[in-house]
C-alpha atoms as a PDB file:
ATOM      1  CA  UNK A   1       0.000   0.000   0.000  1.00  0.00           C
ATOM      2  CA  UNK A   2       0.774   3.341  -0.522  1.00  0.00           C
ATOM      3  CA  UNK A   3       1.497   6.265   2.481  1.00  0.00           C
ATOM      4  CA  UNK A   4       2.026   9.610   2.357  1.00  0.00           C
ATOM      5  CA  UNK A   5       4.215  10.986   4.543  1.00  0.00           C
ATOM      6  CA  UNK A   6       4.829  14.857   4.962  1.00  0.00           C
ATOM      7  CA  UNK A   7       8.228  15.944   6.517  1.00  0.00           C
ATOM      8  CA  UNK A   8       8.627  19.269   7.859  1.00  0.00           C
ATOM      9  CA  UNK A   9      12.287  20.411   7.440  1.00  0.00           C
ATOM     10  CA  UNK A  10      15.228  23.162   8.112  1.00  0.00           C
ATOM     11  CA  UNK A  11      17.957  22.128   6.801  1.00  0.00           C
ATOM     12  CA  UNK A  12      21.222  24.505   7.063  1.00  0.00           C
ATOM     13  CA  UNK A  13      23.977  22.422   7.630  1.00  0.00           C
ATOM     14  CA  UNK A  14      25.242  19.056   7.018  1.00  0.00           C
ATOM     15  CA  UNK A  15      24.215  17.733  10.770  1.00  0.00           C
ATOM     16  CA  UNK A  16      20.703  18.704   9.877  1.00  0.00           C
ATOM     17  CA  UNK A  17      20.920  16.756   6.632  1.00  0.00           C
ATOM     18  CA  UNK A  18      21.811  13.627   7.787  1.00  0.00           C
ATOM     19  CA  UNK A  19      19.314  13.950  10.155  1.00  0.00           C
ATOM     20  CA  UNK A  20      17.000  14.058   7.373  1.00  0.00           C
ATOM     21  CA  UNK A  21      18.879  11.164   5.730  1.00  0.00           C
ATOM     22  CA  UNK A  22      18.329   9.185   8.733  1.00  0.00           C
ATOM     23  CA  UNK A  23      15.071  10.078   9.017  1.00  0.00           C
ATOM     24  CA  UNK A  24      14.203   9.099   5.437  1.00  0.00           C
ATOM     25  CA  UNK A  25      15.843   5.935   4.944  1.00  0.00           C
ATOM     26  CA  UNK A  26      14.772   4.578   8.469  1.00  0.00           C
ATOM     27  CA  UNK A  27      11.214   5.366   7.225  1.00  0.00           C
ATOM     28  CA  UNK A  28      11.920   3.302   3.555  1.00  0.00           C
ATOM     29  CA  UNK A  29      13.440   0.256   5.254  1.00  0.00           C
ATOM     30  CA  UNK A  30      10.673  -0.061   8.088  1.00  0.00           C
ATOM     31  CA  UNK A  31       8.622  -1.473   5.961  1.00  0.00           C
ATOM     32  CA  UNK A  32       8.473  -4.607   3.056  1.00  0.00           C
ATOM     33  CA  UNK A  33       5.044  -4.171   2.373  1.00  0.00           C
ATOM     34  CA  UNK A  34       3.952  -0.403   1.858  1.00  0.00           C
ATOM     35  CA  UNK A  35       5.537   2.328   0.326  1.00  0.00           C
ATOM     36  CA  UNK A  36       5.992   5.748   1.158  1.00  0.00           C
ATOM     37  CA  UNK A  37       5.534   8.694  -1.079  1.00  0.00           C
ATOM     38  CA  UNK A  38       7.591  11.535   0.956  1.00  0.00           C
ATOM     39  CA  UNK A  39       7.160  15.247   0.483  1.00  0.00           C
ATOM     40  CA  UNK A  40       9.721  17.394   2.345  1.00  0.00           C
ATOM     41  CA  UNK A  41       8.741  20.904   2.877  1.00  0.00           C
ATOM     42  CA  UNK A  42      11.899  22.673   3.335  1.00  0.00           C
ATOM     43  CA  UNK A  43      11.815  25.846   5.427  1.00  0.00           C
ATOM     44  CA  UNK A  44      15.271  26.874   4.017  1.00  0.00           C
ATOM     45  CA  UNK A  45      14.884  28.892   0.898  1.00  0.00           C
ATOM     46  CA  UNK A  46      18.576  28.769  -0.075  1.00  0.00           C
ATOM     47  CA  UNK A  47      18.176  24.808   0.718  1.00  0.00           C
ATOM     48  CA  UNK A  48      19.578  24.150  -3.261  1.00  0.00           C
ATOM     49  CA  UNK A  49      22.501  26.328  -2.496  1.00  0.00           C
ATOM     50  CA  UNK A  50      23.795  23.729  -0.491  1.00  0.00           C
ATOM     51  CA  UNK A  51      24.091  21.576  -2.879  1.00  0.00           C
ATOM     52  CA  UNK A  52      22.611  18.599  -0.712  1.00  0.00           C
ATOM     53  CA  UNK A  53      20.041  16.284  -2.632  1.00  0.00           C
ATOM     54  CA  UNK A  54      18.047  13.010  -1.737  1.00  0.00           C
ATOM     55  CA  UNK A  55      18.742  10.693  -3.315  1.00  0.00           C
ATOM     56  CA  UNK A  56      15.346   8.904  -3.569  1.00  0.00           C
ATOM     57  CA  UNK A  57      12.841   8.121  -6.201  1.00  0.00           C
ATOM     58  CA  UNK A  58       9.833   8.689  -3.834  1.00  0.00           C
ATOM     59  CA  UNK A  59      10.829  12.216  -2.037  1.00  0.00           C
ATOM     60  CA  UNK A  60       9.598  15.282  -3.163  1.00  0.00           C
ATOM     61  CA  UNK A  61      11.328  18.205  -1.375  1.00  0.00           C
ATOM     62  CA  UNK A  62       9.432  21.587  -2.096  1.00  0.00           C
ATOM     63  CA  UNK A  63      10.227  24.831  -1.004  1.00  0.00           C
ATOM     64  CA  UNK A  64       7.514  27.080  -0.150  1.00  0.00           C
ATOM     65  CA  UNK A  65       7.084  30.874  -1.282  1.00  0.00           C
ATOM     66  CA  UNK A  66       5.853  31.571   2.006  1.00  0.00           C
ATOM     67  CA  UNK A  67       7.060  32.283   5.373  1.00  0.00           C
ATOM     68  CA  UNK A  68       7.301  29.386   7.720  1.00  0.00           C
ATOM     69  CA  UNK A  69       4.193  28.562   9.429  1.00  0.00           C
ATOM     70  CA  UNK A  70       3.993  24.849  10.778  1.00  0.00           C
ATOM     71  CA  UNK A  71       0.483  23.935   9.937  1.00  0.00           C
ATOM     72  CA  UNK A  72       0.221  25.875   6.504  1.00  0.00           C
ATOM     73  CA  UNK A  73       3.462  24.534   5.352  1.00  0.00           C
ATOM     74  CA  UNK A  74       1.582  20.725   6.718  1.00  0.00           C
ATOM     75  CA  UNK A  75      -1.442  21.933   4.798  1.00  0.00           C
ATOM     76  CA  UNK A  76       0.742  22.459   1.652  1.00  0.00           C
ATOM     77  CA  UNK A  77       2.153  19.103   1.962  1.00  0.00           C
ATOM     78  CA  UNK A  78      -1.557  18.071   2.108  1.00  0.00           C
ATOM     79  CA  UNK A  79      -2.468  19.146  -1.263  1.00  0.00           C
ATOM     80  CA  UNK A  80       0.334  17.066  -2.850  1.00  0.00           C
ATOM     81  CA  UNK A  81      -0.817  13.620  -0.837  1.00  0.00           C
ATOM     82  CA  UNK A  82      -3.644  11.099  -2.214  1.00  0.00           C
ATOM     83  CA  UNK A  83      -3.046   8.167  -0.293  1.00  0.00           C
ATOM     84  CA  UNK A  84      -5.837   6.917   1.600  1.00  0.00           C
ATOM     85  CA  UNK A  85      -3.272   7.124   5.046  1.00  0.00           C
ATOM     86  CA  UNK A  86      -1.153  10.636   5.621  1.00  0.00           C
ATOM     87  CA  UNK A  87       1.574  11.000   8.043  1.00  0.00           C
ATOM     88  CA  UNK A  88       2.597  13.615   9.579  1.00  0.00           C
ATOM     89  CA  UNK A  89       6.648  13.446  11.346  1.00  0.00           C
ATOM     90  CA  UNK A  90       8.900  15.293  11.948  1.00  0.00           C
ATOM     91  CA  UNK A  91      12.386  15.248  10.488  1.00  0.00           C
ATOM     92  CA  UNK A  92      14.384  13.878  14.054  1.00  0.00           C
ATOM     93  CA  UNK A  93      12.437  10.460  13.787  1.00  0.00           C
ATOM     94  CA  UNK A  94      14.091   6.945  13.481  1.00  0.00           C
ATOM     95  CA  UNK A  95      11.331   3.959  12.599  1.00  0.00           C
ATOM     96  CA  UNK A  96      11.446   0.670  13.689  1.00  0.00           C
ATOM     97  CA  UNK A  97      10.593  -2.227  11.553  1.00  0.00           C
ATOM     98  CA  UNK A  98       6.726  -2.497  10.709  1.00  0.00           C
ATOM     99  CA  UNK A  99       5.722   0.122  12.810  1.00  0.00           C
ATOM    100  CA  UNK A 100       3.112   1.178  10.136  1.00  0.00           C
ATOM    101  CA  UNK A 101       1.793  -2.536  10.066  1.00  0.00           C
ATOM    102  CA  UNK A 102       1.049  -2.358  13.501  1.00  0.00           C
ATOM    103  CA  UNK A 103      -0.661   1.233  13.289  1.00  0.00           C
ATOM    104  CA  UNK A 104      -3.139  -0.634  10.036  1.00  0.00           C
ATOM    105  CA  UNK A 105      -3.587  -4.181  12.239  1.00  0.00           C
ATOM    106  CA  UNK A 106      -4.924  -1.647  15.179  1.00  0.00           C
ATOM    107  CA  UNK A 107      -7.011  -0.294  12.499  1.00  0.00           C
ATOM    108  CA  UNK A 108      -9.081  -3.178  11.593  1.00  0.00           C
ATOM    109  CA  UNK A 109      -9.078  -4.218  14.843  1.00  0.00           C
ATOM    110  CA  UNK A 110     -10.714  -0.590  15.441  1.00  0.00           C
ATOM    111  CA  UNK A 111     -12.162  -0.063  12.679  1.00  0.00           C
ATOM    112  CA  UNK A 112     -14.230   3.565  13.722  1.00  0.00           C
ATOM    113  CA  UNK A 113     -10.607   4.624  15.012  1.00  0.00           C
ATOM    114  CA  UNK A 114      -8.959   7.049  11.966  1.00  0.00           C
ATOM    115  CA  UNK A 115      -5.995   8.665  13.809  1.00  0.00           C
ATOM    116  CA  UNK A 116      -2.714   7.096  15.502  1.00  0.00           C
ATOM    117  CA  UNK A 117       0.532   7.763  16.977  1.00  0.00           C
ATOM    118  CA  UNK A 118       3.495   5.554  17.264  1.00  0.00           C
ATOM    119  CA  UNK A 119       5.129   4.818  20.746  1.00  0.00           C
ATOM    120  CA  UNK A 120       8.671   5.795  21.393  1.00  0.00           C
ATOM    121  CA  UNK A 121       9.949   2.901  23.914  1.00  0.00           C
ATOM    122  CA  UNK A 122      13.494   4.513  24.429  1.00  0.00           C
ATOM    123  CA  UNK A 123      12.372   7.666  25.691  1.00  0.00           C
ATOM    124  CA  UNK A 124       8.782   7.157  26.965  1.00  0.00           C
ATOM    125  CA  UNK A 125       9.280   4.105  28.801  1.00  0.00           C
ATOM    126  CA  UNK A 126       7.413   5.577  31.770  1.00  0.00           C
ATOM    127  CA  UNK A 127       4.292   4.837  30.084  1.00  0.00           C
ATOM    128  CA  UNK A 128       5.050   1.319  29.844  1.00  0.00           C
ATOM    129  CA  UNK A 129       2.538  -0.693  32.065  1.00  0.00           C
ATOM    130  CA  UNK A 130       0.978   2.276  32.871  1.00  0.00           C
ATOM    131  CA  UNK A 131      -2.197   0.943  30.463  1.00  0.00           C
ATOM    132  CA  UNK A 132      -4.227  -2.752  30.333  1.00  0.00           C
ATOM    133  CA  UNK A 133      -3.728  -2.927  26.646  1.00  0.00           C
ATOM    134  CA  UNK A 134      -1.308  -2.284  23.836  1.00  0.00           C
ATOM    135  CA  UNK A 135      -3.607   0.134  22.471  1.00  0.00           C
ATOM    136  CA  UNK A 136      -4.355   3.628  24.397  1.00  0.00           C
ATOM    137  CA  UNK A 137      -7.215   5.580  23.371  1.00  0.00           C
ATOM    138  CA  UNK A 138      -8.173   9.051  23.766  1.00  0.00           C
ATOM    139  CA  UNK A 139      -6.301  12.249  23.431  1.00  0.00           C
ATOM    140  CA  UNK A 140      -4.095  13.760  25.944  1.00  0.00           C
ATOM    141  CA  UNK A 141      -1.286  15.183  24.932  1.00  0.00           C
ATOM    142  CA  UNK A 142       2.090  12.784  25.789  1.00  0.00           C
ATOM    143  CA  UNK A 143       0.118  10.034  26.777  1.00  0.00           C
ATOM    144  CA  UNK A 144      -2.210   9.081  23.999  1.00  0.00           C
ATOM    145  CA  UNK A 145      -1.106  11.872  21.075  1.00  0.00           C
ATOM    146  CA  UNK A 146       2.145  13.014  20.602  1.00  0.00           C
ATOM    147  CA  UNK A 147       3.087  15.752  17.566  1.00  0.00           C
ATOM    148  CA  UNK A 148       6.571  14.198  16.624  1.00  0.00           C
ATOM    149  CA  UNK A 149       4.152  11.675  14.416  1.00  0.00           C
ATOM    150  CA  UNK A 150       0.787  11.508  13.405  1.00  0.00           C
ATOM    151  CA  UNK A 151      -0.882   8.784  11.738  1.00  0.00           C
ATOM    152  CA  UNK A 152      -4.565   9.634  10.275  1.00  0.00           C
ATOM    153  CA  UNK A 153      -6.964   8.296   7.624  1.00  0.00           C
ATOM    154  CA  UNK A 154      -8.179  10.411   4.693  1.00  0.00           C
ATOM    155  CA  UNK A 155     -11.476  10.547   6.095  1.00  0.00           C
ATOM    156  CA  UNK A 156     -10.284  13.057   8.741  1.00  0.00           C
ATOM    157  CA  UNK A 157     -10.002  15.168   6.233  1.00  0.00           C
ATOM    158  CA  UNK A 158     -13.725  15.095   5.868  1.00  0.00           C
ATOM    159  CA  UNK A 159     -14.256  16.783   9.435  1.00  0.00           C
ATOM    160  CA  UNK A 160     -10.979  19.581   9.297  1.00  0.00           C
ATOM    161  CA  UNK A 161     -10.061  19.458   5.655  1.00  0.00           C
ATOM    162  CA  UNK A 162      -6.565  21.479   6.894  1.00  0.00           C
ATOM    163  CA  UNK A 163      -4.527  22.300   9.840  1.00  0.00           C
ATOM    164  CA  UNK A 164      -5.549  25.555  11.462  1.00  0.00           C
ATOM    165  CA  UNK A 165      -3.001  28.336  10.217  1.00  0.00           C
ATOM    166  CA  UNK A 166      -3.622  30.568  13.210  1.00  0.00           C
ATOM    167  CA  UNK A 167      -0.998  28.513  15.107  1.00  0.00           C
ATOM    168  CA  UNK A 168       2.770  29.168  13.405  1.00  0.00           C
ATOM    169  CA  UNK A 169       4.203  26.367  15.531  1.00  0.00           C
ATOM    170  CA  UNK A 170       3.225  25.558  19.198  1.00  0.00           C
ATOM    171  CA  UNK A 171       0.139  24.207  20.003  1.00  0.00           C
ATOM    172  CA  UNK A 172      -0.821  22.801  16.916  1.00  0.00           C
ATOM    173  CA  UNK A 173      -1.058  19.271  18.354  1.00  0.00           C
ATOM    174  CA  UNK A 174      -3.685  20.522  20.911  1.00  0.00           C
ATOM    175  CA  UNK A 175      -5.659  22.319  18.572  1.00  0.00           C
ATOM    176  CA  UNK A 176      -5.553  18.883  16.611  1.00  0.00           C
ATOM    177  CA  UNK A 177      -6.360  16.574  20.152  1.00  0.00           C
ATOM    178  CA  UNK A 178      -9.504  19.492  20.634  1.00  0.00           C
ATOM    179  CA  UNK A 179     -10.729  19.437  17.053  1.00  0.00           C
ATOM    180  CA  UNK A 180     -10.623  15.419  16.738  1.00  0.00           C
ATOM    181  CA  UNK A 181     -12.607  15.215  20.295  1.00  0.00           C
ATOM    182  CA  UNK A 182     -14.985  18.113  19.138  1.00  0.00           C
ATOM    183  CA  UNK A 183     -16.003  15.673  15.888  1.00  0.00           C
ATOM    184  CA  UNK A 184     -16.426  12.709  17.550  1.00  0.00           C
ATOM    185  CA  UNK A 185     -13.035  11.159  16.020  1.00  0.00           C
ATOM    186  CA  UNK A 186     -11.203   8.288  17.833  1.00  0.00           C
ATOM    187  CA  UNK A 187      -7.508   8.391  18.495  1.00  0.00           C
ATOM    188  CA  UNK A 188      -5.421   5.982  19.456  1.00  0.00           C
ATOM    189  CA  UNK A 189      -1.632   5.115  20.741  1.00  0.00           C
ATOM    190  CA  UNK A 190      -0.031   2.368  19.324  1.00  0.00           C
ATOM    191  CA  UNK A 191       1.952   0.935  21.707  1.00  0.00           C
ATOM    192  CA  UNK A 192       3.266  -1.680  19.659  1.00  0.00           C
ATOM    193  CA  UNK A 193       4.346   0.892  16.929  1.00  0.00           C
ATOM    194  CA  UNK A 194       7.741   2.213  17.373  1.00  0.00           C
ATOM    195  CA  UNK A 195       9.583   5.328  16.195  1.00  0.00           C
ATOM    196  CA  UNK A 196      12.378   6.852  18.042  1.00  0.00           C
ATOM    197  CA  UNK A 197      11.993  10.792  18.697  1.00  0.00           C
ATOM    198  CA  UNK A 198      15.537  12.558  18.735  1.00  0.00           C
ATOM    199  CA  UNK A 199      13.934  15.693  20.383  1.00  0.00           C
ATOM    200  CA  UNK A 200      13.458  19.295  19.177  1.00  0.00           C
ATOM    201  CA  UNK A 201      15.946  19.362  16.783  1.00  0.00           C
ATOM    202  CA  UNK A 202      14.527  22.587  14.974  1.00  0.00           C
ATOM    203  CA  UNK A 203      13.355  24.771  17.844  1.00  0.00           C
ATOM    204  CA  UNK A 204      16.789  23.985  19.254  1.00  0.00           C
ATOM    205  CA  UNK A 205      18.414  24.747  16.026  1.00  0.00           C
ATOM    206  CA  UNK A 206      16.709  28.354  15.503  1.00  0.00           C
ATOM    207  CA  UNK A 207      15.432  31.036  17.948  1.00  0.00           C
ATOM    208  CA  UNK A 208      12.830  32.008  16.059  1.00  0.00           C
ATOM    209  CA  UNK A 209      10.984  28.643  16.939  1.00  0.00           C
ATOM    210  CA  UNK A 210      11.445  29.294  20.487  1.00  0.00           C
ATOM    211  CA  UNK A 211       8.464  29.228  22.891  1.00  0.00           C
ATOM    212  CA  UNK A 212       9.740  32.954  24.033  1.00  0.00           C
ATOM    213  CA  UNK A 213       9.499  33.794  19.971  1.00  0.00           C
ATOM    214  CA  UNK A 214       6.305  32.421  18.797  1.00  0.00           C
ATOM    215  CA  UNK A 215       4.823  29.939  21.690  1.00  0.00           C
ATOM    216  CA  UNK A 216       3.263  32.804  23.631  1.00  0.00           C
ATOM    217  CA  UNK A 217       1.311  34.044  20.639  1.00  0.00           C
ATOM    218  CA  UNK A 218      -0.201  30.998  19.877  1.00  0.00           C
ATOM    219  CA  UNK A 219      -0.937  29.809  23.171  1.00  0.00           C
ATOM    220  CA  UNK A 220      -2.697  32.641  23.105  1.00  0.00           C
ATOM    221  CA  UNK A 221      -4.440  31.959  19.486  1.00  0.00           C
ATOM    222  CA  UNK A 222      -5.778  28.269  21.336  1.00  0.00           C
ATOM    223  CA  UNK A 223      -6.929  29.947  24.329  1.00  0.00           C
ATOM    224  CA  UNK A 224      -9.028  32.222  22.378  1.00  0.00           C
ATOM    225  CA  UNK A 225     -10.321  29.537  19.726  1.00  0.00           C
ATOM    226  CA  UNK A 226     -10.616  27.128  22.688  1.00  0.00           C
ATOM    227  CA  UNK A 227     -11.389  28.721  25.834  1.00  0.00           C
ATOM    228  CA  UNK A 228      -9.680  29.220  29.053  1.00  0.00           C
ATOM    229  CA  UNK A 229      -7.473  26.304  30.771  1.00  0.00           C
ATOM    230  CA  UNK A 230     -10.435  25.443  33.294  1.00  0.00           C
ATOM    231  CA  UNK A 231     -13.381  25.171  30.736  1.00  0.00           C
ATOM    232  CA  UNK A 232     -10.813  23.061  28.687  1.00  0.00           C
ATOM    233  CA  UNK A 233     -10.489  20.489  31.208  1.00  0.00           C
ATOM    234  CA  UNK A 234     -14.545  20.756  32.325  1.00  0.00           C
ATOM    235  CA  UNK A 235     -15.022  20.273  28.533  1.00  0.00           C
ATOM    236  CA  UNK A 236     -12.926  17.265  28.178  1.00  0.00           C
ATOM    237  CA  UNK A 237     -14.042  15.458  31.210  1.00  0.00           C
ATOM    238  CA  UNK A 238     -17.802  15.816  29.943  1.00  0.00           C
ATOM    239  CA  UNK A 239     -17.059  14.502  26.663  1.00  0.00           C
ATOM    240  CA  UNK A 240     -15.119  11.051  27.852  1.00  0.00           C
ATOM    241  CA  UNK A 241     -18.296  10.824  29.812  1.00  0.00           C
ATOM    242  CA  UNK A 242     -20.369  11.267  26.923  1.00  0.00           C
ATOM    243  CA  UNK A 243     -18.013   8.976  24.359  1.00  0.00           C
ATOM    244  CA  UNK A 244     -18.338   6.072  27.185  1.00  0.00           C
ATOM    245  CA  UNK A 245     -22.197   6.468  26.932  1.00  0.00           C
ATOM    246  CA  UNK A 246     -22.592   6.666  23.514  1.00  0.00           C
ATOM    247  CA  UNK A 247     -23.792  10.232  23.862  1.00  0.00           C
ATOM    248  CA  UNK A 248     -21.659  11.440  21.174  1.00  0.00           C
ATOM    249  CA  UNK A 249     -24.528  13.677  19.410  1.00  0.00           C
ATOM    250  CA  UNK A 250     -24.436  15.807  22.352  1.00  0.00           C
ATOM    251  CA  UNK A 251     -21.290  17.096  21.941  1.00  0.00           C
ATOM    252  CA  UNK A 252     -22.005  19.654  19.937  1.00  0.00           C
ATOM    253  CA  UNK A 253     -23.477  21.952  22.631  1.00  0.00           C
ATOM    254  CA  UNK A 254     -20.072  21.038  24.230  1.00  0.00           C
ATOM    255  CA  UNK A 255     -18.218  23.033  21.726  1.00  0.00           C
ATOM    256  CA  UNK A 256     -21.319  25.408  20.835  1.00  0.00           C
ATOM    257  CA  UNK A 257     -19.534  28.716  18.797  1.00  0.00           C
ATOM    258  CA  UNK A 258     -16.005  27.331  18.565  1.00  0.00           C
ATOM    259  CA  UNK A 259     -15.413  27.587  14.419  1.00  0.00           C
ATOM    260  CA  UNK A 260     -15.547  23.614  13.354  1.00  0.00           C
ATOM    261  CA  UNK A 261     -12.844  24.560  10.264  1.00  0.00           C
END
């Protein structure tokens, strides 16, 4: 089968190109069975003047016009995807072997679940045990979704057609988490799906993605799409109540005026 997978990238230097090698080829060996269409969006305009290249049949690498924005450069990648499953990764990921297979054997196991993230068992071993199953749904953030990798299936799409591009960086994974649970979409962690997350390689690598430089604006951006902290959590413990008594269809007074693009 084919995947689409959409990389974001800044690449400046050679360290951050192998990274991106890494990254890449990790991704085509993991798996026997599918194949991966990658499209690299490349934050670095002058990217060709460093005279790096992959290598690879299936990566596209385009370089937006625009200035960097996380989700509209993820929406971008969007509109050059078909597949019937899109991921979304960053660029410091390793993958395992089959951790795709396991996210699509959770899916027909599940089959009203559409969106999935991997589990990283070097770094989040904490969570280990922590859950009865190998499979964790629901949506917290670093528990049951995580924004290094996102697994979802076209029909998300259907419900948020694009990433929000209100939020330049942070809190895009929350807005995500909010607008899944606001249309009723299941998530769920793959426990048995692994891909290793190197850590904040951009925001490290640039000021300008620090939280200082663009977190407080859009933390600011979710609290007014969202609401405050407080009717965030009220919200969220209402709706697993609802979801465990399949009162799903009354979840839209939950989220009565929030915009459902």
């Amino acid at each position: 089968m084919r995947v689409d997978v959409i990389i974001l990238s800044l690449c400046t230097d050679t360290n951050q190109y192998q990274m991106n090698v890494d990254c890449i080829e990790t991704l085509i060996s993991s798996e026997k069975e599918h194949e991966f269409n990658i499209i690299l969006i490349e934050s670095n305009k002058d990217f060709h003047d460093l005279d790096f290249s992959y290598n690879y049949d299936n990566v596209n690498v385009i370089i937006p016009e625009a200035a960097f924005n996380y989700n509209a450069f993820l929406n971008i990648g969007i509109k050059y995807s078909s597949s019937e499953y899109i991921v979304v990764a960053n660029n410091d990921l390793l993958f395992r072997e089959n951790w795709l297979t396991e996210i699509l054997l959770c899916q027909r196991e599940f089959p009203l679940v559409h969106s999935f993230c991997p589990f990283d068992p070097e770094n989040e071993s904490a969570l280990v045990g922590q859950y009865p199953s190998d499979v964790m749904f629901g949506y917290e953030l670093d528990k049951e979704l995580v924004g290094y990798c996102i697994v979802f299936n076209r029909r998300v799409l259907k419900v948020m057609p694009e990433f929000d591009e209100s939020f330049t960086y942070y809190y895009q994974d929350n807005d995500y988490a909010n607008t899944l649970r606001m249309h009723n979409v299941k998530h769920a962690r793959v426990m048995s799906s692994h891909v290793i997350h190197l850590g904040s390689q951009t925001s490290e690598q640039k000021s300008d993605y620090s939280f200082k430089s663009r977190g407080m604006k859009d933390v600011d951006v979710f609290l007014k799409k969202w609401g405050g902290w407080k009717l965030q959590w009220y919200r969220n413990k209402v709706h697993a109540i609802l979801v465990s008594k399949n009162l799903t269809f009354l979840t839209t007074f939950l989220y009565w005026g929030i915009s459902k693009n």
